[in-house]
PDB file of N, CA and C in Angstrom:
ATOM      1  N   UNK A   1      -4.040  10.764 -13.350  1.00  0.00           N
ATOM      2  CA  UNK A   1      -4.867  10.954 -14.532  1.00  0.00           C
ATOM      3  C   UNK A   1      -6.274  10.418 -14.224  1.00  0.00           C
ATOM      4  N   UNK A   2      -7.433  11.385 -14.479  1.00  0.00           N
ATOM      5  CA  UNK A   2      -8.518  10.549 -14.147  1.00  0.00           C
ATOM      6  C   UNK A   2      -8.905   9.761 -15.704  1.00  0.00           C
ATOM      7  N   UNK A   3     -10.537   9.493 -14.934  1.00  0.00           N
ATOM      8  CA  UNK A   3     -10.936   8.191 -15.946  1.00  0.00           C
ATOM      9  C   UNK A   3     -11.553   9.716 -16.999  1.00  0.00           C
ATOM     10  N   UNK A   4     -11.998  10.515 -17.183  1.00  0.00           N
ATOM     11  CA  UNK A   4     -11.864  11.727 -18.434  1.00  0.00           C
ATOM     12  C   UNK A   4     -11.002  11.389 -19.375  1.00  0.00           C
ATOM     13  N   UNK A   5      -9.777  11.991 -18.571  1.00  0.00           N
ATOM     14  CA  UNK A   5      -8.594  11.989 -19.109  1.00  0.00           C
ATOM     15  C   UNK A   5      -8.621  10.386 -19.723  1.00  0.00           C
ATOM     16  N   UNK A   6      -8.450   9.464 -19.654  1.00  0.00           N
ATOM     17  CA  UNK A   6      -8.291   8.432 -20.612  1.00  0.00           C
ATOM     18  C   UNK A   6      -9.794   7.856 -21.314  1.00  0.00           C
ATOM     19  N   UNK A   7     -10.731   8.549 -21.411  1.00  0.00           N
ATOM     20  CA  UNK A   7     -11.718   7.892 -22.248  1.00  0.00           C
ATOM     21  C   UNK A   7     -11.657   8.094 -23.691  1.00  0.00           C
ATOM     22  N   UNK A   8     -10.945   8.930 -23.972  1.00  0.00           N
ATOM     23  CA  UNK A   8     -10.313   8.996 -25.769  1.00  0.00           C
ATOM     24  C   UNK A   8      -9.281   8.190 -26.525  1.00  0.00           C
ATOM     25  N   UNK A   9      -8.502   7.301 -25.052  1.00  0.00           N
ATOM     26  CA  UNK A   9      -7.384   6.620 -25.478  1.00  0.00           C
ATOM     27  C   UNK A   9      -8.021   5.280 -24.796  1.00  0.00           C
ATOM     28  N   UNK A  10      -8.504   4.945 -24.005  1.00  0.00           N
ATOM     29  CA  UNK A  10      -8.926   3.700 -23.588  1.00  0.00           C
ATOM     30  C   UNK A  10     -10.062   3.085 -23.726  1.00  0.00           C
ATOM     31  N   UNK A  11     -10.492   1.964 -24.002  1.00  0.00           N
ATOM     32  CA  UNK A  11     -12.251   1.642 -24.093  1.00  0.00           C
ATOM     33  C   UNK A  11     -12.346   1.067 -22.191  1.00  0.00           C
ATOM     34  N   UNK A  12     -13.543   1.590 -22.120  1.00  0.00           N
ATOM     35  CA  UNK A  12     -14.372   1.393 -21.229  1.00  0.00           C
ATOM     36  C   UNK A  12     -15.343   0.164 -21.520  1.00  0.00           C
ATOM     37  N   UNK A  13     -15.314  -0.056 -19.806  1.00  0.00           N
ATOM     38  CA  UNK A  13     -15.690  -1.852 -19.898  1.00  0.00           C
ATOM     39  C   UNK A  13     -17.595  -2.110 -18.785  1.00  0.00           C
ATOM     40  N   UNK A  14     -17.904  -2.449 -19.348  1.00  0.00           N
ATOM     41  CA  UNK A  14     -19.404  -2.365 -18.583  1.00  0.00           C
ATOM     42  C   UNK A  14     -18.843  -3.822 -17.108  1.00  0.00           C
ATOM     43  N   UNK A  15     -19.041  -3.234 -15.854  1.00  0.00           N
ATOM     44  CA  UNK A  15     -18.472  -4.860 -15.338  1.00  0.00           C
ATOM     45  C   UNK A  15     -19.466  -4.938 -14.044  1.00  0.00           C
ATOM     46  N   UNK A  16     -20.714  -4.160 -14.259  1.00  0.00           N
ATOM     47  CA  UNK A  16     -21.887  -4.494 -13.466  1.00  0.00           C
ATOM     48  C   UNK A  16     -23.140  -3.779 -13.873  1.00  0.00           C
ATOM     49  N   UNK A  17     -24.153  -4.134 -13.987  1.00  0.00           N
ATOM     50  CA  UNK A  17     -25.401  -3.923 -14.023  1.00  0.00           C
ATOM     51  C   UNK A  17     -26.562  -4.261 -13.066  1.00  0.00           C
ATOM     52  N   UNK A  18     -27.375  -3.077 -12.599  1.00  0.00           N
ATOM     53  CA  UNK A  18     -28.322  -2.888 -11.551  1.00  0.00           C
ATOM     54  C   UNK A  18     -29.573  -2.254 -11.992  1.00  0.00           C
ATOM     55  N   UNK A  19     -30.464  -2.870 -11.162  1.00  0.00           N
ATOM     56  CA  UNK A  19     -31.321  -2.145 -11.507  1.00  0.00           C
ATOM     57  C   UNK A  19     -31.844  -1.108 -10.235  1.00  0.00           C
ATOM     58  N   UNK A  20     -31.230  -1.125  -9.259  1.00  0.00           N
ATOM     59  CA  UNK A  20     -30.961  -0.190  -8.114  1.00  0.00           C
ATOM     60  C   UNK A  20     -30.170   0.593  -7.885  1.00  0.00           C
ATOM     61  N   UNK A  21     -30.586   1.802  -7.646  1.00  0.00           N
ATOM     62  CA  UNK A  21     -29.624   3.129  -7.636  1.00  0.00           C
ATOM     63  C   UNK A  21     -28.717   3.056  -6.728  1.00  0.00           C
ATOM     64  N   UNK A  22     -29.405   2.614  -5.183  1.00  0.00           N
ATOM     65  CA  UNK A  22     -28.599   2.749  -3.894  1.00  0.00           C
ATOM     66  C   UNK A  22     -27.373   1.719  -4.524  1.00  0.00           C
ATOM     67  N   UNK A  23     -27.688   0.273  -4.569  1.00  0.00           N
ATOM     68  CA  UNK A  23     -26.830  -0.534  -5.315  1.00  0.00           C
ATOM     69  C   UNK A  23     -25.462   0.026  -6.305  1.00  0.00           C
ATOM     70  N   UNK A  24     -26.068   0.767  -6.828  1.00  0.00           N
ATOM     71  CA  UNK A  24     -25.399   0.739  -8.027  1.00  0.00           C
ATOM     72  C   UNK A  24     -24.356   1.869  -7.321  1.00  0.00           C
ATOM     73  N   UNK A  25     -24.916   3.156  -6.346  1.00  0.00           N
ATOM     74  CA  UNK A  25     -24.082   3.657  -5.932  1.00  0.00           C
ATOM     75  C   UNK A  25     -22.704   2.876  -4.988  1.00  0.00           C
ATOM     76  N   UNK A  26     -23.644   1.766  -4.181  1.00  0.00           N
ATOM     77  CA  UNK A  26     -22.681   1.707  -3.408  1.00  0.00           C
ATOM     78  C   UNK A  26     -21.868   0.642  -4.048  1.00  0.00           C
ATOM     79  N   UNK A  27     -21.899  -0.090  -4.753  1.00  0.00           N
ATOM     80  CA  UNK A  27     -20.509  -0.659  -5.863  1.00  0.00           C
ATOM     81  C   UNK A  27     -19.563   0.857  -6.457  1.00  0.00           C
ATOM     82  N   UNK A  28     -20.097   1.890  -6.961  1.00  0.00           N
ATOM     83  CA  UNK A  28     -19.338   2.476  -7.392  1.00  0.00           C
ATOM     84  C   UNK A  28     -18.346   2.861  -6.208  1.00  0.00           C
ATOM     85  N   UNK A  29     -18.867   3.070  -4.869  1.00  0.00           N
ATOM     86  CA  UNK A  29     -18.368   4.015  -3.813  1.00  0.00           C
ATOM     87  C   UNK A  29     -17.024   3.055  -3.552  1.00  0.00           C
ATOM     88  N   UNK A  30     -17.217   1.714  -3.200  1.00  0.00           N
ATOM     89  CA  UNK A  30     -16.631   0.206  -3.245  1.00  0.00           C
ATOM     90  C   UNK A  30     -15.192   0.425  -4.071  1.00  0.00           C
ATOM     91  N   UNK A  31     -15.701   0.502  -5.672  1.00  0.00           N
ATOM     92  CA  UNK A  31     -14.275   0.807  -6.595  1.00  0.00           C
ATOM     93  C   UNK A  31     -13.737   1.628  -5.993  1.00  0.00           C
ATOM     94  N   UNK A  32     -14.579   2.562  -6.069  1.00  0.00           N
ATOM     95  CA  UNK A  32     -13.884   4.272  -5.987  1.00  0.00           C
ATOM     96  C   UNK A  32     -12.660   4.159  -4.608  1.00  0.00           C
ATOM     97  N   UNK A  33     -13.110   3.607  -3.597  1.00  0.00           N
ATOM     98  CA  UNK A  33     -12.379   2.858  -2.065  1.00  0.00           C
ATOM     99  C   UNK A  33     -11.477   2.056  -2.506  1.00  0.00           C
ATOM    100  N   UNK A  34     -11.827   1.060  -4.252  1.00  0.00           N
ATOM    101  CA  UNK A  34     -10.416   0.676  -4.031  1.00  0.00           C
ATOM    102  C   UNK A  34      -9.591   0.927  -5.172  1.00  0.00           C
ATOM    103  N   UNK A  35      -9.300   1.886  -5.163  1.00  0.00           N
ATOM    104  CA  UNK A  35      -8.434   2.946  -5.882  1.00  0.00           C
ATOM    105  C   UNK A  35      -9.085   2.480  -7.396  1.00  0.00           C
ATOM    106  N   UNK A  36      -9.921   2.493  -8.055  1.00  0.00           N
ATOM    107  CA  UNK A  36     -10.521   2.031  -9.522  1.00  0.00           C
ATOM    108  C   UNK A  36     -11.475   3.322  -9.750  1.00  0.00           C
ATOM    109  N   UNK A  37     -11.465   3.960 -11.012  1.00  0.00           N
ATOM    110  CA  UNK A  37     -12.248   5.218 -11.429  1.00  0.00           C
ATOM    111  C   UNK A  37     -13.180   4.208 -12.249  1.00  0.00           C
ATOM    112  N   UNK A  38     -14.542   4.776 -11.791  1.00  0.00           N
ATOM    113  CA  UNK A  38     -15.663   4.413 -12.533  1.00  0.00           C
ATOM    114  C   UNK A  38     -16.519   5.324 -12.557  1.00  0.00           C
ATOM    115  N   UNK A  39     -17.348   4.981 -14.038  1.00  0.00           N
ATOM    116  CA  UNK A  39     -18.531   5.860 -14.211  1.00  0.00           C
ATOM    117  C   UNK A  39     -19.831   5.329 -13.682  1.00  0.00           C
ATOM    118  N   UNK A  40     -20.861   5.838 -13.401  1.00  0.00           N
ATOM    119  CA  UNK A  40     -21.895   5.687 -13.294  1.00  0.00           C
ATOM    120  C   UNK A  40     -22.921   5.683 -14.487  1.00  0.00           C
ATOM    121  N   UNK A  41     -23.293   4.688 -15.463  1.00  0.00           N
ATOM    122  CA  UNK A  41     -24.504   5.236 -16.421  1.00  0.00           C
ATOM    123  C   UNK A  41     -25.761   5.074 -16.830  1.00  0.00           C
ATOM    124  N   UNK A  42     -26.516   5.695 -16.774  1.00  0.00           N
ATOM    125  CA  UNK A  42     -27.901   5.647 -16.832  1.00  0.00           C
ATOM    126  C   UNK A  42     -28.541   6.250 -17.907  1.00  0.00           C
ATOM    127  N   UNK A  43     -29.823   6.006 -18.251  1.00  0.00           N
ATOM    128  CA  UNK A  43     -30.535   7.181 -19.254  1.00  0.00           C
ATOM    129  C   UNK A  43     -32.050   7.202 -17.760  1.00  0.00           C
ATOM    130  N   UNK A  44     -31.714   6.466 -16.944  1.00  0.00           N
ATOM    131  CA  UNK A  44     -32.762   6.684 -16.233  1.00  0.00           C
ATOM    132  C   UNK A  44     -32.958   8.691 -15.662  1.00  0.00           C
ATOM    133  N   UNK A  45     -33.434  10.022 -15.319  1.00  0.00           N
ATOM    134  CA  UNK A  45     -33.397  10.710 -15.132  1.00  0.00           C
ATOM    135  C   UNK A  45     -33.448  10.607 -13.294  1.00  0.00           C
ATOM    136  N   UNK A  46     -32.942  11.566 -12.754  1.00  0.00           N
ATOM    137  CA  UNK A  46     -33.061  11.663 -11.241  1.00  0.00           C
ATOM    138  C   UNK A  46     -34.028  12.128 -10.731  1.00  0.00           C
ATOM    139  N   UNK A  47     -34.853  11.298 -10.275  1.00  0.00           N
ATOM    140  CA  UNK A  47     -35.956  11.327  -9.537  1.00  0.00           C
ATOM    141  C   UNK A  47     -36.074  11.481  -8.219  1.00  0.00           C
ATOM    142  N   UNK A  48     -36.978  12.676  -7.034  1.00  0.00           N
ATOM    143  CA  UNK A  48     -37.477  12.762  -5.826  1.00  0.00           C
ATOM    144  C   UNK A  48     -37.180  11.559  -5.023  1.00  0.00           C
ATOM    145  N   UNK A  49     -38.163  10.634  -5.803  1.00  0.00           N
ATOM    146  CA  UNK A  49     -38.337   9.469  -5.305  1.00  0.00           C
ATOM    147  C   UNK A  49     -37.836   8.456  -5.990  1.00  0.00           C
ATOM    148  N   UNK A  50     -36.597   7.785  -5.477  1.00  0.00           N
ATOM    149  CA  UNK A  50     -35.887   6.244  -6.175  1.00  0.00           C
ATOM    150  C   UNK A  50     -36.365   5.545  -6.168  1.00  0.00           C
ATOM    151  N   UNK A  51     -37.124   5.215  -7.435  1.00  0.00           N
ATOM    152  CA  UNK A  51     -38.559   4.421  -7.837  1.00  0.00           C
ATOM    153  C   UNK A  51     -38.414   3.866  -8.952  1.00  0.00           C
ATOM    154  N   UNK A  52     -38.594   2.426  -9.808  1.00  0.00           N
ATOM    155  CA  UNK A  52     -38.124   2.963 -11.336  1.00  0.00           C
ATOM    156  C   UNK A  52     -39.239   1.684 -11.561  1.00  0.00           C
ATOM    157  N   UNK A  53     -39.934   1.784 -12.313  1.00  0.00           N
ATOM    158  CA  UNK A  53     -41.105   1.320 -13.007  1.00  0.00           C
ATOM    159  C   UNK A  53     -40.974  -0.282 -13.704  1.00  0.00           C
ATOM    160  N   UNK A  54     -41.504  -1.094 -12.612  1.00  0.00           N
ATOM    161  CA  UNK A  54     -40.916  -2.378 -13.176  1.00  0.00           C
ATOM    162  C   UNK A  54     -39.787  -2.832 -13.792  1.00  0.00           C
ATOM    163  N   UNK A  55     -38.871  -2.279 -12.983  1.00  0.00           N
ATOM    164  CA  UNK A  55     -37.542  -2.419 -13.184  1.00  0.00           C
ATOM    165  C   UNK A  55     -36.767  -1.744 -14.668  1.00  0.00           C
ATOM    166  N   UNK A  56     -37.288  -1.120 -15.146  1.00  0.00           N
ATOM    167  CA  UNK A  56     -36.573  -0.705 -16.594  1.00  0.00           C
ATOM    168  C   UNK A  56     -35.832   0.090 -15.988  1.00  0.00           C
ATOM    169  N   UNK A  57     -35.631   1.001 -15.286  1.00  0.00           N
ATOM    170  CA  UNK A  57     -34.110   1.294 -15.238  1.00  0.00           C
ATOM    171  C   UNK A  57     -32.774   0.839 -14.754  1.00  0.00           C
ATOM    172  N   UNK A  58     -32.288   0.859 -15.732  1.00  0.00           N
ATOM    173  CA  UNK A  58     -30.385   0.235 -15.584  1.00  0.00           C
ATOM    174  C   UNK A  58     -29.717   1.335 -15.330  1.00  0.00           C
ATOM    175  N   UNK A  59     -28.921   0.666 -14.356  1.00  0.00           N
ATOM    176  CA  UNK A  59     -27.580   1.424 -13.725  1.00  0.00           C
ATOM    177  C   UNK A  59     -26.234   0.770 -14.253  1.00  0.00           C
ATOM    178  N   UNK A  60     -25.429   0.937 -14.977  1.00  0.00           N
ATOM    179  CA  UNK A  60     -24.318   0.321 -15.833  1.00  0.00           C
ATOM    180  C   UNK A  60     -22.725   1.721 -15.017  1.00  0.00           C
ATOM    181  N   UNK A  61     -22.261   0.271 -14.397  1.00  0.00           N
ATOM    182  CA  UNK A  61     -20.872   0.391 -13.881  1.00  0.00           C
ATOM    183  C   UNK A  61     -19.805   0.452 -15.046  1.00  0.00           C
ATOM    184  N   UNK A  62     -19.122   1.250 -15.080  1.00  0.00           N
ATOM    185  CA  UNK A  62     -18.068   0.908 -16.286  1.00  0.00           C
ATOM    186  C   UNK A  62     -16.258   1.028 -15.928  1.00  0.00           C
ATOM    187  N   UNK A  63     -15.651   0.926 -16.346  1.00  0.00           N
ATOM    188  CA  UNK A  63     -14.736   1.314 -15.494  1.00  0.00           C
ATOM    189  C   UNK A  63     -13.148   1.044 -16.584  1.00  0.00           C
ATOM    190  N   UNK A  64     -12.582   1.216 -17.007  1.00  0.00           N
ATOM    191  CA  UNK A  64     -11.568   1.792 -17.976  1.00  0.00           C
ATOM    192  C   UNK A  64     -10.950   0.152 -17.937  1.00  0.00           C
ATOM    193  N   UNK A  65     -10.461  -0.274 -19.013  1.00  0.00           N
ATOM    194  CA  UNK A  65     -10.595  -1.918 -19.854  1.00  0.00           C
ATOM    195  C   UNK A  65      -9.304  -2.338 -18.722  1.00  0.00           C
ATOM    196  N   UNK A  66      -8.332  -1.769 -18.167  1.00  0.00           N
ATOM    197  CA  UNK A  66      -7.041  -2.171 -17.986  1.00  0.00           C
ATOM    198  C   UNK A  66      -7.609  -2.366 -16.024  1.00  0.00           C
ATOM    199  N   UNK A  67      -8.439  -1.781 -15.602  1.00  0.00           N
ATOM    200  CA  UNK A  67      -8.820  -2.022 -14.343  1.00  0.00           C
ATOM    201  C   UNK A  67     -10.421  -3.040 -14.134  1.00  0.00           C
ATOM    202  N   UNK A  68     -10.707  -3.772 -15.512  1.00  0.00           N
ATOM    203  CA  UNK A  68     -12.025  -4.524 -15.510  1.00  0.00           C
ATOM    204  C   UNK A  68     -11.941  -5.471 -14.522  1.00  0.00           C
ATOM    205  N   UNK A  69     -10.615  -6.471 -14.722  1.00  0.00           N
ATOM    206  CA  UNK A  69     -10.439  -7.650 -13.783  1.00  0.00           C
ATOM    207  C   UNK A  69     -10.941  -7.356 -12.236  1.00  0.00           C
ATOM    208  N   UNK A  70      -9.693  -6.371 -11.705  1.00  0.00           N
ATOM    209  CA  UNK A  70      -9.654  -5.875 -10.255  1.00  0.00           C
ATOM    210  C   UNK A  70     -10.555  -5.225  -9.834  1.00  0.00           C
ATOM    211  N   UNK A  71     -11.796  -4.802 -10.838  1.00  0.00           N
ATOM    212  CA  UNK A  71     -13.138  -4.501 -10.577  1.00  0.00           C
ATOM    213  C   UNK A  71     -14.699  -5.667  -9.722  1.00  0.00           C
ATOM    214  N   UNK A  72     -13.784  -6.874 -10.898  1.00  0.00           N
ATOM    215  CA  UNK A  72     -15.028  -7.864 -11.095  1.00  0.00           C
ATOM    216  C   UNK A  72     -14.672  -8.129  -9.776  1.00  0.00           C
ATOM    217  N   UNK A  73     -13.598  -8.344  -9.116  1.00  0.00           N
ATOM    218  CA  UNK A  73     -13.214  -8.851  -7.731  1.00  0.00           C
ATOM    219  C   UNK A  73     -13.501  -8.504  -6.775  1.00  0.00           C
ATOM    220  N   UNK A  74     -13.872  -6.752  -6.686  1.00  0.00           N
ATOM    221  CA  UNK A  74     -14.072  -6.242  -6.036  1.00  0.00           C
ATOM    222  C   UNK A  74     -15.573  -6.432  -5.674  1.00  0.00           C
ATOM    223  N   UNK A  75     -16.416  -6.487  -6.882  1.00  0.00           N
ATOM    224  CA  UNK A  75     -18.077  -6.753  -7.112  1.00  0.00           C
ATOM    225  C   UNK A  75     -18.286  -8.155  -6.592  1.00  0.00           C
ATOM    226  N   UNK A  76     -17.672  -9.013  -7.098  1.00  0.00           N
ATOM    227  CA  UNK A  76     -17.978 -10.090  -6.686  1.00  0.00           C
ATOM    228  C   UNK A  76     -17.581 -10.526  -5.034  1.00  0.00           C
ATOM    229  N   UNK A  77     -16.651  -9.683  -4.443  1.00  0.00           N
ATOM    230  CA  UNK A  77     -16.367  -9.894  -2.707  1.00  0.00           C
ATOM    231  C   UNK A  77     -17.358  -9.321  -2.359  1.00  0.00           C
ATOM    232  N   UNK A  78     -18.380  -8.254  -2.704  1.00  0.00           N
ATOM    233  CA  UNK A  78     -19.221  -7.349  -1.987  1.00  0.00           C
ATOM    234  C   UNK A  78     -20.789  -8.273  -2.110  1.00  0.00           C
ATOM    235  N   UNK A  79     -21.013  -9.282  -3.572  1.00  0.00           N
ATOM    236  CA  UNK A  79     -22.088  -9.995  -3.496  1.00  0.00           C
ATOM    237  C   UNK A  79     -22.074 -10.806  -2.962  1.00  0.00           C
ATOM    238  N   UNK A  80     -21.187 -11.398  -2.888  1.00  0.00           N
ATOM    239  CA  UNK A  80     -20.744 -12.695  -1.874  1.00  0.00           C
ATOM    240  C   UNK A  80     -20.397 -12.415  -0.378  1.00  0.00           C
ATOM    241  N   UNK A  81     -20.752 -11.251   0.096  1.00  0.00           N
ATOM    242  CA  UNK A  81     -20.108 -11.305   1.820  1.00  0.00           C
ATOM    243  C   UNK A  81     -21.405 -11.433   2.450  1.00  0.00           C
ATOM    244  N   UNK A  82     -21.101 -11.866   3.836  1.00  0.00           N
ATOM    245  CA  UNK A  82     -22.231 -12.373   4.749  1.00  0.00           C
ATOM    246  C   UNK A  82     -22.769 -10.806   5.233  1.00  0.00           C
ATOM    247  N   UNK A  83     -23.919 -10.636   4.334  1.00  0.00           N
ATOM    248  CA  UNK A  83     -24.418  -9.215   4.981  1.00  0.00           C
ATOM    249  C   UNK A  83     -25.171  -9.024   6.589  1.00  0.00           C
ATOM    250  N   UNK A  84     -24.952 -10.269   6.876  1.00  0.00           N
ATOM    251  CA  UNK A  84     -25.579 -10.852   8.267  1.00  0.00           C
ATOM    252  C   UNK A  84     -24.149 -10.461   9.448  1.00  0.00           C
ATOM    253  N   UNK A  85     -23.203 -10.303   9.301  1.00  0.00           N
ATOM    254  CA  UNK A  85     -22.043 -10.176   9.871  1.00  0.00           C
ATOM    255  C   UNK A  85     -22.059  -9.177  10.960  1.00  0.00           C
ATOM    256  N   UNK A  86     -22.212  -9.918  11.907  1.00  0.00           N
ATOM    257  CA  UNK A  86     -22.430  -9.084  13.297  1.00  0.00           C
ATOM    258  C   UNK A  86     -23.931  -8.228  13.540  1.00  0.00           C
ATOM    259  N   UNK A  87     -24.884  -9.219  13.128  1.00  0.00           N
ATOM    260  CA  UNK A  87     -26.501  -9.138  13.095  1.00  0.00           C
ATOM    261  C   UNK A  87     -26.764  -9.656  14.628  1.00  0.00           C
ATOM    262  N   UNK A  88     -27.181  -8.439  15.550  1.00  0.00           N
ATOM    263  CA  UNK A  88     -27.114  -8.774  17.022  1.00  0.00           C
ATOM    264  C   UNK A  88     -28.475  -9.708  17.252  1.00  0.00           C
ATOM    265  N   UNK A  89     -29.161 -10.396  16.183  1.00  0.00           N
ATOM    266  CA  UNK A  89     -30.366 -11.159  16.357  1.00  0.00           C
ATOM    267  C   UNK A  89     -30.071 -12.582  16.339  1.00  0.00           C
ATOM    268  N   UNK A  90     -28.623 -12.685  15.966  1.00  0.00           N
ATOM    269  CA  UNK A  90     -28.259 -14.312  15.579  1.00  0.00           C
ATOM    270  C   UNK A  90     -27.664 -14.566  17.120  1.00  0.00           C
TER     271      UNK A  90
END
């Protein structure tokens, strides 16, 4: 069943906010890898150039109330890892 299919029967849970697109994609890509359906939402429009004007645009992760926990875990291992990890300069 996707996350469609249950947005009439389930509430949806906001469990990250960005103000970067690439960001915001690659948390979603992250869930999506670990088996968690999420939306992507914006009112920002898609732009040429991923640019957004002193930061006013938000990128809002959401992801169906019964998978929020195993979300935050997932977000929070990806802010917290050593993005330096096998940096051939160290």
């Amino acid at each position: 069943m996707t996350i469609d299919e249950h947005f009439d029967s389930e509430k949806l849970v906001e469990v990250a906010v960005t103000h970067n697109e690439v960001e915001a994609n690659i948390i979603k890509s992250l869930l999506e890898a670990a088996g968690i359906d999420c939306l992507l939402v914006t009112q920002t429009p898609h732009n040429v150039y991923p640019v957004n004007v002193n930061g006013l645009g938000e990128f809002k992760i959401k992801v169906l109330d019964h998978s929020a926990e195993m979300a935050k875990t997932v977000i929070h291992e990806y802010q917290n890892s050593d993005m330096t990890e096998g940096d051939p300069t160290e």
